[in-house]
C-alpha atoms as a PDB file:
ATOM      1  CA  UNK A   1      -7.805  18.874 -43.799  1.00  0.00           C
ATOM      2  CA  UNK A   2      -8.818  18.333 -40.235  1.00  0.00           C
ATOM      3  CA  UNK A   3     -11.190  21.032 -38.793  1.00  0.00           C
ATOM      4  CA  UNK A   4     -10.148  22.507 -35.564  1.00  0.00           C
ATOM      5  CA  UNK A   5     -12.340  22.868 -32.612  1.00  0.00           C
ATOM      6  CA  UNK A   6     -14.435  25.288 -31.531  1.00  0.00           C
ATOM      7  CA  UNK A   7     -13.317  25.574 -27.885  1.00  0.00           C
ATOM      8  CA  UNK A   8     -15.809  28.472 -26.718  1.00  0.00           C
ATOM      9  CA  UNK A   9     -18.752  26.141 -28.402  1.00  0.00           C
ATOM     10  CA  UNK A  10     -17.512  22.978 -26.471  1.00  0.00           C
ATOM     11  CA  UNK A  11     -17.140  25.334 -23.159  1.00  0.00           C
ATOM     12  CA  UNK A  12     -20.599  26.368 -23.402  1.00  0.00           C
ATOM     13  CA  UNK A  13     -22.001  23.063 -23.669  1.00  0.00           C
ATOM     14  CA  UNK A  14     -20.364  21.099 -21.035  1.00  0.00           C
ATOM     15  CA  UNK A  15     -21.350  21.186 -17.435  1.00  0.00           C
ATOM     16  CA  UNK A  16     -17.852  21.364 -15.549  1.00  0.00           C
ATOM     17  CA  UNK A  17     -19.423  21.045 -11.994  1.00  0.00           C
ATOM     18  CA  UNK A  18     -21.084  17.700 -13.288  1.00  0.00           C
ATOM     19  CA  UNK A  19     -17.889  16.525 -14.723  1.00  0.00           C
ATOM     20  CA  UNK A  20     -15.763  17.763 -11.335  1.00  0.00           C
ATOM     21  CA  UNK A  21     -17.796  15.839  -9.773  1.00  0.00           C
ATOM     22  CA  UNK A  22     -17.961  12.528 -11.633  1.00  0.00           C
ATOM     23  CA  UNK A  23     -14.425  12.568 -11.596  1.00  0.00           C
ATOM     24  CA  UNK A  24     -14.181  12.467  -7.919  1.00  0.00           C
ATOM     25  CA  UNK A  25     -16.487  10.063  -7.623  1.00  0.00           C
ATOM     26  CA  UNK A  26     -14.399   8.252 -10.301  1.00  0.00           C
ATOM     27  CA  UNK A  27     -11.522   8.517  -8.472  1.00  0.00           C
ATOM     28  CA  UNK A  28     -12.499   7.627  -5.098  1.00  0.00           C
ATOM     29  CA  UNK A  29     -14.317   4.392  -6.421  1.00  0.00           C
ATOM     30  CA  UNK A  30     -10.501   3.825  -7.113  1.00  0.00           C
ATOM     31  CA  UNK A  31     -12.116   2.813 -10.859  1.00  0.00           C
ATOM     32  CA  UNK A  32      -9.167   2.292 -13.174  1.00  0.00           C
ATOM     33  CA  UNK A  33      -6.693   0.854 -10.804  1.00  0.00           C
ATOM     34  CA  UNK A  34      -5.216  -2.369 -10.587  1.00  0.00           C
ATOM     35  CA  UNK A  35      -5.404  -3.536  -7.129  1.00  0.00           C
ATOM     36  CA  UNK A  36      -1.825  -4.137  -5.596  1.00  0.00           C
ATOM     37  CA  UNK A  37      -0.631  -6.567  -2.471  1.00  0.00           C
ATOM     38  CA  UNK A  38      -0.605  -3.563  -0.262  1.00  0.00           C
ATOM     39  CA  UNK A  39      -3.707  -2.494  -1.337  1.00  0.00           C
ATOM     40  CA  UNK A  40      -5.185  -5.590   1.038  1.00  0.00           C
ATOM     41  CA  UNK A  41      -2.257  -5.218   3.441  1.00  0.00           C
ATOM     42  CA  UNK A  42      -3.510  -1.994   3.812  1.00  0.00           C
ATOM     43  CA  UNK A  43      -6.831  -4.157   5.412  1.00  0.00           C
ATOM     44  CA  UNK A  44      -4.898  -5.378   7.874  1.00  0.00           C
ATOM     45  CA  UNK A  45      -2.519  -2.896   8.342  1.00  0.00           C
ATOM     46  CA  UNK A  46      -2.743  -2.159  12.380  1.00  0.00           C
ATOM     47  CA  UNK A  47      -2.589  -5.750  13.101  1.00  0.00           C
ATOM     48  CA  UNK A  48       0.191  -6.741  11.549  1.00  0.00           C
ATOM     49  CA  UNK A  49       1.870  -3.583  13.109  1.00  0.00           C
ATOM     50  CA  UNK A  50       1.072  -5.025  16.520  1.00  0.00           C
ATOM     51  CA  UNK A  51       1.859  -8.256  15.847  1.00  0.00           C
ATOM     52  CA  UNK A  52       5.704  -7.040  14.662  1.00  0.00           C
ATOM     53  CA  UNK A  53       5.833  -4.601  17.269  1.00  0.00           C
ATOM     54  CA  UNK A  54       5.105  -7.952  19.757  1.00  0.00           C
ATOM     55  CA  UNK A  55       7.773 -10.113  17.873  1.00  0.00           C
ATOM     56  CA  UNK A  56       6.263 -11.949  15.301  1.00  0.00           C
ATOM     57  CA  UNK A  57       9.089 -12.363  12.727  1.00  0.00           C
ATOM     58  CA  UNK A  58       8.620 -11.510   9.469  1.00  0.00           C
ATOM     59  CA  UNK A  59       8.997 -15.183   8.613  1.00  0.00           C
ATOM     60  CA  UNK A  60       5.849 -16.357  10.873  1.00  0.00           C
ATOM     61  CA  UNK A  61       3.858 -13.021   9.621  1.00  0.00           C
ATOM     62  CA  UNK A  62       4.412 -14.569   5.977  1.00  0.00           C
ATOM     63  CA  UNK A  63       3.357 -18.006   6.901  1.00  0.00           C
ATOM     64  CA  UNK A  64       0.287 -16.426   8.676  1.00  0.00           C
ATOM     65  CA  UNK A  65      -0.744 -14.141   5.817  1.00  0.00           C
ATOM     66  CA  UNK A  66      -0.151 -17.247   2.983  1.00  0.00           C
ATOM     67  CA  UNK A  67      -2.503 -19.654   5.874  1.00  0.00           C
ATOM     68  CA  UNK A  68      -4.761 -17.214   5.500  1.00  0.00           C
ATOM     69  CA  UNK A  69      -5.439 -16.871   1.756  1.00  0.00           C
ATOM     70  CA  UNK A  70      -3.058 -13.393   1.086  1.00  0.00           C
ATOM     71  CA  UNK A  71       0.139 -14.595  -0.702  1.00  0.00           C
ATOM     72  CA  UNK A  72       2.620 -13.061  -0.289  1.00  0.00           C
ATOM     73  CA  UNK A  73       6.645 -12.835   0.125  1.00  0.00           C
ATOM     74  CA  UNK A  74       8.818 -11.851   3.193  1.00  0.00           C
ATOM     75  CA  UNK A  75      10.871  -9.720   1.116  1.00  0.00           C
ATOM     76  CA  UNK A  76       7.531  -7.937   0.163  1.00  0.00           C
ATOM     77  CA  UNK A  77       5.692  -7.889   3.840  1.00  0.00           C
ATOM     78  CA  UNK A  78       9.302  -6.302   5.375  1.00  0.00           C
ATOM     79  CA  UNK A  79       9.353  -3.575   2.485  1.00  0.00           C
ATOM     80  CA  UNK A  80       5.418  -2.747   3.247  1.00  0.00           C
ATOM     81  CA  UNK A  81       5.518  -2.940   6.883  1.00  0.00           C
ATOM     82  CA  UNK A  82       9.179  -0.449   6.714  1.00  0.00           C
ATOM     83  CA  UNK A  83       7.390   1.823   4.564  1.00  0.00           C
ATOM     84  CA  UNK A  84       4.695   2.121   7.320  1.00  0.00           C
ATOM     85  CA  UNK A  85       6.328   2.384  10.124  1.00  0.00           C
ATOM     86  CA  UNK A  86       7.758  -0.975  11.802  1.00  0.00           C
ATOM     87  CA  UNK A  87      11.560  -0.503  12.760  1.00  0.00           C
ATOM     88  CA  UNK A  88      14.185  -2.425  12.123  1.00  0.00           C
ATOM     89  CA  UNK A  89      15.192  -5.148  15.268  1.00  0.00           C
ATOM     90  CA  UNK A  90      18.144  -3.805  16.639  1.00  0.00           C
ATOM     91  CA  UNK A  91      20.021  -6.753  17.796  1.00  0.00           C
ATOM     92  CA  UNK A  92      22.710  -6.717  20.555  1.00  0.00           C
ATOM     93  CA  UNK A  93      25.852  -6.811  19.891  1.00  0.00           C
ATOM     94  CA  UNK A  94      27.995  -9.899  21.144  1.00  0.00           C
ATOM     95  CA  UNK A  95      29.378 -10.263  23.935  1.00  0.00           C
ATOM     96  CA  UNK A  96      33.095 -10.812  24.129  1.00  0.00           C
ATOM     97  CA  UNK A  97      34.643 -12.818  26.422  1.00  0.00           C
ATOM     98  CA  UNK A  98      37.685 -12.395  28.368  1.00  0.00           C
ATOM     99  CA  UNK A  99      40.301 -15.302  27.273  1.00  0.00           C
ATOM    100  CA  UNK A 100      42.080 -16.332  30.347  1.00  0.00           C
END
């Protein structure tokens, strides 16, 4: 049969302060994590903000980001860039004509 553990032995021999520490470190590294497309939109971030916010369609933005070595969808870019703050284009509503 399995032995159980002697918790008060293990608590008295392990520095918690060390560990606490460590594991921040460990965690800011960002150790452990698979790195994701927004993780290097996140690079570039304020730019492409501007560059929306200016007019660049989310169809050029792609284009510019895959010419530049980050691949990567429309469908994907508008999600990220929503989630962070770009609105949505309003667009005018048509104008209707009188018939004569």
């Amino acid at each position: 049969m399995k032995q159980k553990p002697n918790w008060n032995e293990i608590e008295s021999r392990i520095d918690f302060d060390a560990v606490s520490n460590k594991l921040t470190e460990f965690s800011a590294s960002g150790a452990g994590r698979r790195k994701t497309v927004a993780d290097l939109l996140h690079k570039v971030k304020d730019a492409i903000l501007k560059a929306r916010s200016e007019g660049a369609s989310y169809r050029a933005l792609t284009a510019f980001l895959n010419n530049s070595g980050l691949p990567i969808s429309e469908p994907t870019l508008r999600q990220y860039l929503r989630s962070h703050g770009a609105a949505k284009r309003k667009i005018k509503p048509a104008i209707k004509r009188a018939r004569v």
